[in-house]
C-alpha atoms as a PDB file:
ATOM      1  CA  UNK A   1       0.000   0.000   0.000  1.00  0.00           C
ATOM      2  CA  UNK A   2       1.147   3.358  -0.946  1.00  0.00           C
ATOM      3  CA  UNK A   3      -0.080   6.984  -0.766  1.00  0.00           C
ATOM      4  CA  UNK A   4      -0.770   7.916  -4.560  1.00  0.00           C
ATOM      5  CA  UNK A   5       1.903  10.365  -6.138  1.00  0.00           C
ATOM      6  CA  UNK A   6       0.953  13.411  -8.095  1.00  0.00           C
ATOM      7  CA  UNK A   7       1.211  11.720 -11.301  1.00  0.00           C
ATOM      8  CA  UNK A   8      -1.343   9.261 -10.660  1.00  0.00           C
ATOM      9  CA  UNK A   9      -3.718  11.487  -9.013  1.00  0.00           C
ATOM     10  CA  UNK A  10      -3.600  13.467 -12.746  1.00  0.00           C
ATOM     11  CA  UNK A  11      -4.937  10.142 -14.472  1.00  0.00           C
ATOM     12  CA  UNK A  12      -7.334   9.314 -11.486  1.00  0.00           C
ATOM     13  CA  UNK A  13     -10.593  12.040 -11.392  1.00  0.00           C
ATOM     14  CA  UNK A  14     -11.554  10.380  -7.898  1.00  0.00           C
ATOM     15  CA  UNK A  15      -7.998  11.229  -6.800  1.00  0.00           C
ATOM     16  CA  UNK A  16      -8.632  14.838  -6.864  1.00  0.00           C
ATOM     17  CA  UNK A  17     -10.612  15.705  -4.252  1.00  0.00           C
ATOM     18  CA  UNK A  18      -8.968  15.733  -0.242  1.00  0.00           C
ATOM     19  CA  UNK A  19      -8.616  13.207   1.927  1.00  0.00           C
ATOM     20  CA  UNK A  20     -11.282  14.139   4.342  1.00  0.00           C
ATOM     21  CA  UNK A  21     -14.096  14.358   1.309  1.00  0.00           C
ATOM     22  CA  UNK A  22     -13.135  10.801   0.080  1.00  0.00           C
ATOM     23  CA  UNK A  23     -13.563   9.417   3.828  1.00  0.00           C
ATOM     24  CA  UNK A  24     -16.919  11.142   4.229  1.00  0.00           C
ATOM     25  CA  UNK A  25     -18.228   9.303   0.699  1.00  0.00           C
ATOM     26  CA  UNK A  26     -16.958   5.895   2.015  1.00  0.00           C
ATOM     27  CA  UNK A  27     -18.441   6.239   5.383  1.00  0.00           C
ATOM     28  CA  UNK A  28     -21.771   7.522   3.391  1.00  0.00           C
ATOM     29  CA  UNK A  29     -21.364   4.418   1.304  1.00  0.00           C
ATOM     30  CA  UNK A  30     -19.934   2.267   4.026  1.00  0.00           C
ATOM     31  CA  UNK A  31     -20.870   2.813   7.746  1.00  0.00           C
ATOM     32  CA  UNK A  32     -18.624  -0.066   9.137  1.00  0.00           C
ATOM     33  CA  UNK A  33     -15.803   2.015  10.256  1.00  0.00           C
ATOM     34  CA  UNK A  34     -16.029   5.506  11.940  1.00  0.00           C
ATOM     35  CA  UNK A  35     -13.890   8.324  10.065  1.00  0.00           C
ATOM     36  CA  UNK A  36     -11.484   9.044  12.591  1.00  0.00           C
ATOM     37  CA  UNK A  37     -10.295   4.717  11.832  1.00  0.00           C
ATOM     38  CA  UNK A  38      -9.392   5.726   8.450  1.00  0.00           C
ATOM     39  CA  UNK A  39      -7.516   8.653   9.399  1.00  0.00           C
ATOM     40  CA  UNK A  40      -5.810   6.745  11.535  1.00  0.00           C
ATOM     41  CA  UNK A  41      -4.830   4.311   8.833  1.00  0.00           C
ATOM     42  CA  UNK A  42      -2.966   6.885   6.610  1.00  0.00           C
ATOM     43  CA  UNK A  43      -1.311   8.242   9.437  1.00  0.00           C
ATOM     44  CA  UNK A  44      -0.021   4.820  10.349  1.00  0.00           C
ATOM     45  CA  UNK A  45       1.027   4.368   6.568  1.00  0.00           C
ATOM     46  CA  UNK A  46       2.864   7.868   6.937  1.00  0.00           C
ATOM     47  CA  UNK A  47       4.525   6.309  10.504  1.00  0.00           C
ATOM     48  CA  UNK A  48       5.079   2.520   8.616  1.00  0.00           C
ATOM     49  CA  UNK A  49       6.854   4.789   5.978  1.00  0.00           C
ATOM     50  CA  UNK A  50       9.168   7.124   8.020  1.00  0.00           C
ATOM     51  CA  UNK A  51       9.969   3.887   9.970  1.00  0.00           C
ATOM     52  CA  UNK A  52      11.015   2.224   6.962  1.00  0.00           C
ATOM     53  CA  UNK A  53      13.372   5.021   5.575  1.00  0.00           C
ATOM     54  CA  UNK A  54      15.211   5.186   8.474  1.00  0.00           C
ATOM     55  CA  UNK A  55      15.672   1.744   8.614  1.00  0.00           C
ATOM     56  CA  UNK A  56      17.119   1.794   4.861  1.00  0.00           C
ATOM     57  CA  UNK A  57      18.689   5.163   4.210  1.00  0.00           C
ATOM     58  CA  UNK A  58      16.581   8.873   4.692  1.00  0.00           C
ATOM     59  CA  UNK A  59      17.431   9.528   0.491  1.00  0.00           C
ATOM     60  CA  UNK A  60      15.553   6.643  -0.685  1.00  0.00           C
ATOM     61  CA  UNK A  61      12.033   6.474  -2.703  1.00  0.00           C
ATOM     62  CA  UNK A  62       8.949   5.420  -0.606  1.00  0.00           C
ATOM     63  CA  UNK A  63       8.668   1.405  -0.761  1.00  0.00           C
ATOM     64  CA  UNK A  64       5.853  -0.546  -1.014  1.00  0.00           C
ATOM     65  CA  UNK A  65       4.333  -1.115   2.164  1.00  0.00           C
ATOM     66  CA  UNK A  66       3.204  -4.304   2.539  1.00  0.00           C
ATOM     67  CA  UNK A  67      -0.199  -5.748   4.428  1.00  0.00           C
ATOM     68  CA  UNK A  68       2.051  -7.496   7.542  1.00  0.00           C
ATOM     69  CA  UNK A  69       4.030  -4.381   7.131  1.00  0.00           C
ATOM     70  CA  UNK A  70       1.100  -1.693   7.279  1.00  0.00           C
ATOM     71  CA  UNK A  71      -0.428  -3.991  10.657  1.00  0.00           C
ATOM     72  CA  UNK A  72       2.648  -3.706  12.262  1.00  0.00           C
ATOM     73  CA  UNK A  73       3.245  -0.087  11.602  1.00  0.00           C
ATOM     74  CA  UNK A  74      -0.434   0.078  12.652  1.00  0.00           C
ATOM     75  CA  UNK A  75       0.203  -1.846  16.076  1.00  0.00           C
ATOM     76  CA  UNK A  76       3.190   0.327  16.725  1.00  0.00           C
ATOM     77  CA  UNK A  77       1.568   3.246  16.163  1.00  0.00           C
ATOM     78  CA  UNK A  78      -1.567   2.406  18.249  1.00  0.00           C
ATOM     79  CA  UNK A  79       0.560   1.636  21.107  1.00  0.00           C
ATOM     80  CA  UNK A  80       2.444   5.161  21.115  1.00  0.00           C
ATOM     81  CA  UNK A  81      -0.399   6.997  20.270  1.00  0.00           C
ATOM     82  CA  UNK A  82      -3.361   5.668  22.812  1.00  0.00           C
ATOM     83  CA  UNK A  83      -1.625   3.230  25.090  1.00  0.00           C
ATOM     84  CA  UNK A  84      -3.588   0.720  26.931  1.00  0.00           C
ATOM     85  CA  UNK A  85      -6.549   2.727  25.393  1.00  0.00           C
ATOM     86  CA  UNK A  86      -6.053   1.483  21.691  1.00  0.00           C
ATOM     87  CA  UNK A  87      -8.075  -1.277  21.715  1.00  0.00           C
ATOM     88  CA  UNK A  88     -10.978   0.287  23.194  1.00  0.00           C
ATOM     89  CA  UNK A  89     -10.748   3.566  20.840  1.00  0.00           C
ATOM     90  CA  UNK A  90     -10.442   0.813  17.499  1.00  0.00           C
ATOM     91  CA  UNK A  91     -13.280  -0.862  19.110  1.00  0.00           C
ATOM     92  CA  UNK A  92     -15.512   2.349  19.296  1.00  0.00           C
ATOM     93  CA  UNK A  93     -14.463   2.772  15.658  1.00  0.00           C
ATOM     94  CA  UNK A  94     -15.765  -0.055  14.691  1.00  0.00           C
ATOM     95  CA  UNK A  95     -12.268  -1.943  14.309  1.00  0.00           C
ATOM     96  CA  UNK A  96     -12.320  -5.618  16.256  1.00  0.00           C
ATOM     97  CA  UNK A  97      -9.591  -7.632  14.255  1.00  0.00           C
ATOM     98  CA  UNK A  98      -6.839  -7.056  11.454  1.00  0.00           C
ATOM     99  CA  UNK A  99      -9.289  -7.928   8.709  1.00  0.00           C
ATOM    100  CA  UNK A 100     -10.979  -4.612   9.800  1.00  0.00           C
ATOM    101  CA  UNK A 101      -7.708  -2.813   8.507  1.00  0.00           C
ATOM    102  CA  UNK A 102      -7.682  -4.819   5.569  1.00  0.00           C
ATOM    103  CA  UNK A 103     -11.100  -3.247   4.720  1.00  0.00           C
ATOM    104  CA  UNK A 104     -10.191   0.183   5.572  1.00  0.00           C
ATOM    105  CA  UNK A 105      -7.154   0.091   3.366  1.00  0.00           C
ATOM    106  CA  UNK A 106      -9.132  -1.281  -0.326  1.00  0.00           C
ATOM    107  CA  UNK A 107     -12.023   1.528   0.765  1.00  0.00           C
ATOM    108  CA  UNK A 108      -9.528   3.990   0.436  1.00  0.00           C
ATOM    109  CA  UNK A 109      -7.514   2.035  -2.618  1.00  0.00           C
ATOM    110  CA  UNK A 110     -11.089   1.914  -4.211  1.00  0.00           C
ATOM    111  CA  UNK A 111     -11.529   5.783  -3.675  1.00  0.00           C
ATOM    112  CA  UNK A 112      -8.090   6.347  -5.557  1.00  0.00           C
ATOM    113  CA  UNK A 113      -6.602   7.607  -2.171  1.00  0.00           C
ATOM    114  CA  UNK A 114      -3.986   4.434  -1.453  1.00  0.00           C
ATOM    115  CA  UNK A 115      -2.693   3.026  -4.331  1.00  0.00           C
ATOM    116  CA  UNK A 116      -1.524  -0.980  -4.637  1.00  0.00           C
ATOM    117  CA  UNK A 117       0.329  -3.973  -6.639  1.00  0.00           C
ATOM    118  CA  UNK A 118      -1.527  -6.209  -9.041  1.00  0.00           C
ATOM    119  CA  UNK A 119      -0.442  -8.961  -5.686  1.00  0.00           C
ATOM    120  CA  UNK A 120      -2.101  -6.967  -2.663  1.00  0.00           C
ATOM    121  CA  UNK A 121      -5.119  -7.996  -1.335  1.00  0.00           C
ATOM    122  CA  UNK A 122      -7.784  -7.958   1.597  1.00  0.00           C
ATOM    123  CA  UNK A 123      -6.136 -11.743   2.124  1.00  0.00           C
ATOM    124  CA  UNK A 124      -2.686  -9.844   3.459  1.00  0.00           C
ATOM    125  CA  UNK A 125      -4.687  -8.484   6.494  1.00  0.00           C
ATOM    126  CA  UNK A 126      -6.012 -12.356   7.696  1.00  0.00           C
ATOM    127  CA  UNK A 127      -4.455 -13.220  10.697  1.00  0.00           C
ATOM    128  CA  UNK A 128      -2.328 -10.557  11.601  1.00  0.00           C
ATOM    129  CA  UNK A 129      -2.757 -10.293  15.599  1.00  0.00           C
ATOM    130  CA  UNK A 130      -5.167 -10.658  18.020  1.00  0.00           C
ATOM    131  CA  UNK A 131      -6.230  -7.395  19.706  1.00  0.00           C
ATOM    132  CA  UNK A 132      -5.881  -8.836  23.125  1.00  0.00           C
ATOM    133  CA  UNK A 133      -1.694 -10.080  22.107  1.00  0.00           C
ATOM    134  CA  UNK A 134      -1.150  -6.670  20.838  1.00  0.00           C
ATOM    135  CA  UNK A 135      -3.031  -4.058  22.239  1.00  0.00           C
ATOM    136  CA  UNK A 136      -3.917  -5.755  26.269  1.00  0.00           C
ATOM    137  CA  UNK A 137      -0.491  -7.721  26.574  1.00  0.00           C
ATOM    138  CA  UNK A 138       1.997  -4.768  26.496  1.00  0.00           C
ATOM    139  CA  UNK A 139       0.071  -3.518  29.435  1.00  0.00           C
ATOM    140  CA  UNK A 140      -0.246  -6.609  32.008  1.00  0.00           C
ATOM    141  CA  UNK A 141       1.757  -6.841  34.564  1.00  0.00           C
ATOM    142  CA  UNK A 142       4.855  -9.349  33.977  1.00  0.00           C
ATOM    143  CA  UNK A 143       5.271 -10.558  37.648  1.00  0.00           C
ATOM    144  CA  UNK A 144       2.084 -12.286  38.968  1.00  0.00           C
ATOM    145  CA  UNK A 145       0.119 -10.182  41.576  1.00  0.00           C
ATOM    146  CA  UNK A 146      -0.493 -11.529  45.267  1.00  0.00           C
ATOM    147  CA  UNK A 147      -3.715 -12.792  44.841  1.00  0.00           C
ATOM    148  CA  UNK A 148      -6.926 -10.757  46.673  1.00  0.00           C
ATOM    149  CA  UNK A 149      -7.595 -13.298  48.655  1.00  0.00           C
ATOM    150  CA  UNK A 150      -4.605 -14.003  50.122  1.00  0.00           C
ATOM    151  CA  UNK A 151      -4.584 -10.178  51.792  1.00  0.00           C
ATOM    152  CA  UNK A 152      -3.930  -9.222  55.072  1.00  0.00           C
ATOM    153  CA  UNK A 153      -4.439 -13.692  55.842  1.00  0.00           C
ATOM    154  CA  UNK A 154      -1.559 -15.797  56.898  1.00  0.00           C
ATOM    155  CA  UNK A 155      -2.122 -19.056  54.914  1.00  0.00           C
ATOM    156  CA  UNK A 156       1.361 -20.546  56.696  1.00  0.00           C
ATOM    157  CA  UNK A 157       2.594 -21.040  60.014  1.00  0.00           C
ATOM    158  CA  UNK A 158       5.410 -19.137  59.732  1.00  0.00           C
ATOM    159  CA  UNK A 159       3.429 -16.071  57.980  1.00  0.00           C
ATOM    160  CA  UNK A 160       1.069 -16.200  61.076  1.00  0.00           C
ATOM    161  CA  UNK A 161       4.648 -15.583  63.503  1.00  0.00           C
ATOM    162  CA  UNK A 162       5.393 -12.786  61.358  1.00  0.00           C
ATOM    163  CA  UNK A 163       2.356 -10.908  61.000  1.00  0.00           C
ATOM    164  CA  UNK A 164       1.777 -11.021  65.040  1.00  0.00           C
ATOM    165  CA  UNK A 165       5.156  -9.850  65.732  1.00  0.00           C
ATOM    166  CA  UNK A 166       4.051  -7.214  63.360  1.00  0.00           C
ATOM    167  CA  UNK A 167       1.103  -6.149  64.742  1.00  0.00           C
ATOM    168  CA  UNK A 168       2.627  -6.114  68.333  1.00  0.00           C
ATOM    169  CA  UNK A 169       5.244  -3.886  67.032  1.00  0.00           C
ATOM    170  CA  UNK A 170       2.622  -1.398  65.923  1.00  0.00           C
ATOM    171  CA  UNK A 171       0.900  -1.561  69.352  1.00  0.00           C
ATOM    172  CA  UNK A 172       1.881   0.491  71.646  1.00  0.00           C
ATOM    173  CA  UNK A 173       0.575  -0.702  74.480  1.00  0.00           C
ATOM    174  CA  UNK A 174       2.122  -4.495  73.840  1.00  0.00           C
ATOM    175  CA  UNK A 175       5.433  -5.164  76.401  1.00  0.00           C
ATOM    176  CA  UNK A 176       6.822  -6.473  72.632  1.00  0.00           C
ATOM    177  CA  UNK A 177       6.066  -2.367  71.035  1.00  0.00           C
ATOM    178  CA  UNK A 178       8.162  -1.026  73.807  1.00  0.00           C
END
């Protein structure tokens, strides 16, 4: 996937008008996907792109972007943007799995915004990620938490000992506080 170039927007009549009016005719047309998911989807083209370069050399010609690499660049960009939030803001979008992206990206190839190879398809965006690996995960904790009901109870003998000695510590009228 690729943003079209000025010399293909000449030969495309659809190409001509801004970004903004082509999303408000595919949302007319299509009501799957909220507006702000396929703004979101250039901008993570843009970020997949600027990632790339760097990677390669800064002088280089925009690549081809493919659909693994457009979902990553997506995930990525998801995770700096919104944080622990993204999945709930793709959610209220309308966006539940990579496919979702996938259909997002030919709306906006069909409207002459994105352009494509003769071997890109909807197929590239099947079984990217799951939401929960890539937008929940980052944000669990890594260490296992003491479990709630194990709080303020001493389930051994020895954890009993402590926490008396540790309350008679904090009492000050104990002969142990003194």
């Amino acid at each position: 996937m690729a943003p079209h170039h000025s010399k293909a927007r000449r030969s495309n009549p659809m190409a001509k008008i801004s970004f903004d009016e082509a999303v408000s005719r595919i949302v007319a047309a299509d009501a799957r996907y909220a507006p702000d998911a396929y703004r979101f989807v250039k901008e993570s083209l843009d970020y997949t792109i600027k990632t790339q370069r760097r990677r390669r050399s800064r002088h280089t010609e925009p690549q081809h972007v493919s659909g693994n690499e457009l979902l990553e660049g997506i995930r990525r960009h998801a995770l700096e943007e919104f944080g622990p939030m993204a999945r709930t803001i793709f959610e209220h979008w309308g966006v539940q799995r990579c496919e979702d992206f996938g259909e997002i990206v030919f709306n906006l190839v069909d409207s002459g915004i994105f352009g494509k190879t003769d071997s890109d398809s909807r197929a590239d965006f099947q079984g990217g990620y799951t939401f929960e690996d890539a937008f929940d995960k980052p944000f669990r904790p890594t260490r296992p938490l003491l479990a709630r009901r194990n709080l303020g109870r001493a389930d051994t003998p020895r954890a009993a000992k402590a926490a008396k000695r540790a309350v008679a510590k904090r009492t000050p009228s104990s002969p142990q506080g003194s």
